[in-house]
Protein backbone atom coordinates (compact mmCIF):
# COMPACT_ATOMS: atom_id res chain seq x y z
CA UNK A 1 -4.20 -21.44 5.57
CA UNK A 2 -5.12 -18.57 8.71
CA UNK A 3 -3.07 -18.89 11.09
CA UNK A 4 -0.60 -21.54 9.80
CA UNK A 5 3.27 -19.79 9.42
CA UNK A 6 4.88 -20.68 6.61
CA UNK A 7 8.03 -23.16 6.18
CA UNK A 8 11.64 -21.39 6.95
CA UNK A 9 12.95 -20.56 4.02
CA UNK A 10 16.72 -20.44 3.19
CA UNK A 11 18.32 -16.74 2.78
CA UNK A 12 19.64 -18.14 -0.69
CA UNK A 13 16.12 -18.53 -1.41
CA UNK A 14 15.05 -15.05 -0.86
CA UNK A 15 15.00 -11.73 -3.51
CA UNK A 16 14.75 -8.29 -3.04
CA UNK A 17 14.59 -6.68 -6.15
CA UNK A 18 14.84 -2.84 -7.06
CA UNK A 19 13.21 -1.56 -10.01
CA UNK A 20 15.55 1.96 -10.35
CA UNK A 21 17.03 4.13 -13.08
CA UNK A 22 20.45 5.70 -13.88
CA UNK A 23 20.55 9.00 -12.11
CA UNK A 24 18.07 8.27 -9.48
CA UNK A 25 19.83 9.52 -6.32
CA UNK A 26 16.51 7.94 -4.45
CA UNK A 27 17.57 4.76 -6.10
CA UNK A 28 21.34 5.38 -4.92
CA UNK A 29 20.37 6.19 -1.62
CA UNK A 30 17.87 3.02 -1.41
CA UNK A 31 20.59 0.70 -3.21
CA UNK A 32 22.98 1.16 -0.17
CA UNK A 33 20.22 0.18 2.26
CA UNK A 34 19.49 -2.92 0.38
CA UNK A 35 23.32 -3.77 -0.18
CA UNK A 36 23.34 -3.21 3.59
CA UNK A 37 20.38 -5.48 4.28
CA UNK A 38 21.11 -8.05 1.71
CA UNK A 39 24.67 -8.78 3.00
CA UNK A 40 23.50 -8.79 6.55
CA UNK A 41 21.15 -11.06 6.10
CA UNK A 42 22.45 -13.24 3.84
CA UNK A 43 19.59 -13.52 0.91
CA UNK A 44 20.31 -11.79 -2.57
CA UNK A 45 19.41 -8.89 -4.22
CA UNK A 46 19.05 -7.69 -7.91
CA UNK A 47 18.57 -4.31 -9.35
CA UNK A 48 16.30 -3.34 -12.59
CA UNK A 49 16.62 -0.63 -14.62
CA UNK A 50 13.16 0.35 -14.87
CA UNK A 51 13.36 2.16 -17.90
CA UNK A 52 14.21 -1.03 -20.08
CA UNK A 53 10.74 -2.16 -19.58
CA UNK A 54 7.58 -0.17 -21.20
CA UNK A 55 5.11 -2.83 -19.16
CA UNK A 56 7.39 -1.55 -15.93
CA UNK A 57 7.74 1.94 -16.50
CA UNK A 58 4.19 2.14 -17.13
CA UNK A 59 3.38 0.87 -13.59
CA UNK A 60 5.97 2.16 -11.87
CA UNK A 61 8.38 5.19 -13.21
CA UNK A 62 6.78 7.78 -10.86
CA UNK A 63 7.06 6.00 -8.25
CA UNK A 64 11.10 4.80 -8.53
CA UNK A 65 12.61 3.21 -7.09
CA UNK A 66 10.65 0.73 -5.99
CA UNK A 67 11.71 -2.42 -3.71
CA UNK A 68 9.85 -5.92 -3.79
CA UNK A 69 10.89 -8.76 -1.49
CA UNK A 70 10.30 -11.77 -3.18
CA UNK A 71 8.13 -10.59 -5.85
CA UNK A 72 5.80 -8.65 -3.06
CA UNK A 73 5.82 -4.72 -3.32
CA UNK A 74 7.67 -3.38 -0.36
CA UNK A 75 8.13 -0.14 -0.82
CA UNK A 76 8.54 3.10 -2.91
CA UNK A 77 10.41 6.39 -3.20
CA UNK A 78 12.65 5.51 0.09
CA UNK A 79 13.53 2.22 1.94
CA UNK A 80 13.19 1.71 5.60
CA UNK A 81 16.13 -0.59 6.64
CA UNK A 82 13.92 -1.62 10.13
CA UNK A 83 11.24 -2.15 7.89
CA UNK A 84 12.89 -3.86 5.03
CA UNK A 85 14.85 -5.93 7.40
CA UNK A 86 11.43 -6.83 9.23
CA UNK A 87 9.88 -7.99 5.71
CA UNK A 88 12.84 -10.49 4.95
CA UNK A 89 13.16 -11.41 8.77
CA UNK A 90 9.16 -12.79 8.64
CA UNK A 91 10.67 -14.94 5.65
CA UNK A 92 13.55 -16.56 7.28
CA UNK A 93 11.48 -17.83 11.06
């Protein structure tokens, strides 16, 4: 509904997710950020090798690594921590 905010939700409750591969050093660089983030915040995080998936890799292998907060494309190629942080913030009010 416009202009109705959405229920608080729990930091347990909350994903980020990084689709990356092994010898990324975007996706090392972007994993610290989210570790960073993650613990800070309190909500979890899970990484994906991206090249385990065909239907992934397909979408998104040039664009790696990629970062979704609860199943909603954040970003790609680098993570903002102000804007990543900002993105789970708007989940926990």
């Amino acid at each position: 509904m416009i202009g109705r905010r959405a229920a608080r939700r729990a930091p347990a409750d909350i994903v980020i997710t990084m689709l990356g591969k092994p010898g990324c050093h975007l996706c090392d660089d972007a994993r610290a950020v989210i570790e960073r983030v993650a613990a800070d915040l309190g909500v979890r995080w899970e990484e994906r090798d991206v090249t385990l998936s065909a239907e992934e890799f397909a979408e998104y292998g040039d664009q790696i690594p990629v970062t979704f907060v609860d199943g909603v494309r954040h970003d790609f190629w680098r993570v903002d921590e102000a804007r990543l942080r900002a993105a789970v913030g708007k989940l926990l009010r």
